[in-house]
Protein backbone atom coordinates (compact mmCIF):
# COMPACT_ATOMS: atom_id res chain seq x y z
CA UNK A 1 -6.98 14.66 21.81
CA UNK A 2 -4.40 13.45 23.94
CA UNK A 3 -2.73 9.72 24.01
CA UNK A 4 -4.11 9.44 27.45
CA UNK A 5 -7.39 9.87 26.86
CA UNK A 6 -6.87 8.32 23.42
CA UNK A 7 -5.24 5.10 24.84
CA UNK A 8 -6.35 5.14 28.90
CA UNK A 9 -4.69 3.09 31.06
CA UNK A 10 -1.48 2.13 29.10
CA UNK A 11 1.71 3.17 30.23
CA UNK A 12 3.73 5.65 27.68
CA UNK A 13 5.81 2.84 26.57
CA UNK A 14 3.15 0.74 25.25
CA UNK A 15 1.49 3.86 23.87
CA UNK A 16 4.85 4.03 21.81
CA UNK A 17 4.77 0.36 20.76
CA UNK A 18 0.97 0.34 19.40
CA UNK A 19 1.41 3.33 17.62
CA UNK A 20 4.15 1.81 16.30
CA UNK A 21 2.60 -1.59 15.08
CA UNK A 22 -0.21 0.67 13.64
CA UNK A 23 2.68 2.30 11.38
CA UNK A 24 4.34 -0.95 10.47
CA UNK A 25 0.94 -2.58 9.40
CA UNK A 26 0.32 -1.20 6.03
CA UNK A 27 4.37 -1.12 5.03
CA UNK A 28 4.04 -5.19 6.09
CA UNK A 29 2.73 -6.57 3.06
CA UNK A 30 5.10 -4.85 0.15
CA UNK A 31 7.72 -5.56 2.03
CA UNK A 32 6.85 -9.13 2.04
CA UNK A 33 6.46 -8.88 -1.85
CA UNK A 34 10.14 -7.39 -2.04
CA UNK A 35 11.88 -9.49 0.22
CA UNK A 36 10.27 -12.41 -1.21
CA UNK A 37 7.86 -13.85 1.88
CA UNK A 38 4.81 -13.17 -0.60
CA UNK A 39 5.79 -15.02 -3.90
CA UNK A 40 4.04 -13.15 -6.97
CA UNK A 41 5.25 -12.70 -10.18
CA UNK A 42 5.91 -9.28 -11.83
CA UNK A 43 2.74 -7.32 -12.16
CA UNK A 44 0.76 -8.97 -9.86
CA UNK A 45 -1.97 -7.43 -7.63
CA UNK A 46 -1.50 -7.98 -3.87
CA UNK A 47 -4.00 -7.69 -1.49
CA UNK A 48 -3.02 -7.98 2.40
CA UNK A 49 -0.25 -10.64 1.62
CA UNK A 50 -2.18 -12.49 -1.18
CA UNK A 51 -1.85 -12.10 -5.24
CA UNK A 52 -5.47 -11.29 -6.12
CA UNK A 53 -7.31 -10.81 -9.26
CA UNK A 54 -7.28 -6.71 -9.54
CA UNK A 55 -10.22 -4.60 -10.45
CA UNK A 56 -12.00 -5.57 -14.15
CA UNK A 57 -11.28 -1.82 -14.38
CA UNK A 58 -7.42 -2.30 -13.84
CA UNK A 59 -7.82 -4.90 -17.39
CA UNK A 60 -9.69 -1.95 -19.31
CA UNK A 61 -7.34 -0.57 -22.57
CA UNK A 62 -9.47 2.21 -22.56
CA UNK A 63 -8.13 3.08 -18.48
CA UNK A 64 -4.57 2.38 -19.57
CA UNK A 65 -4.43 4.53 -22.56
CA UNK A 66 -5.97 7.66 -20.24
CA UNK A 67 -3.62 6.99 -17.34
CA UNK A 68 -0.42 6.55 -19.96
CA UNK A 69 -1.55 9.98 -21.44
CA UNK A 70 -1.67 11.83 -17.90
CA UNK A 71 1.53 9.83 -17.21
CA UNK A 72 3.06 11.80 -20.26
CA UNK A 73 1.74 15.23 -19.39
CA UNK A 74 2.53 15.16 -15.78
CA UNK A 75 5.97 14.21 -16.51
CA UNK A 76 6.32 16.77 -19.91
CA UNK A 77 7.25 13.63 -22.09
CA UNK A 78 6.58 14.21 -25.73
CA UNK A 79 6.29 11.10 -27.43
């Protein structure tokens, strides 16, 4: 489909720009996090610009240990 039919009656310059906020949208918010405009401490879960309690499965030992292990044999480390 074509950005005229896709965006009708916008010039190609604001085609440009709105494709270009829709890019910039998701990189916003770590961004914010790094440059410090979202305070959270180390390890925290952010959700669209907020820290947020993560997933109960994200707190599961069980999860951790399985995603350490495919950590080690995607990367060839033998501990």
């Amino acid at each position: 489909m074509s950005q005229d039919l896709a965006l009708p009656g916008l010039d190609r310059k604001a085609r440009w720009s709105a494709a270009a906020a829709e890019f910039r949208a998701p990189t916003r918010y770590p961004a914010d996090v790094v440059l410090g405009t979202t305070q959270a401490p180390t390890g925290s879960y952010v959700d669209r610009g907020r820290v947020d309690r993560s997933s109960d499965e994200s707190y599961d030992p069980r999860h951790e240990g399985e995603l350490w292990k495919a950590a080690e044999r995607l990367t060839a480390f033998d501990s």
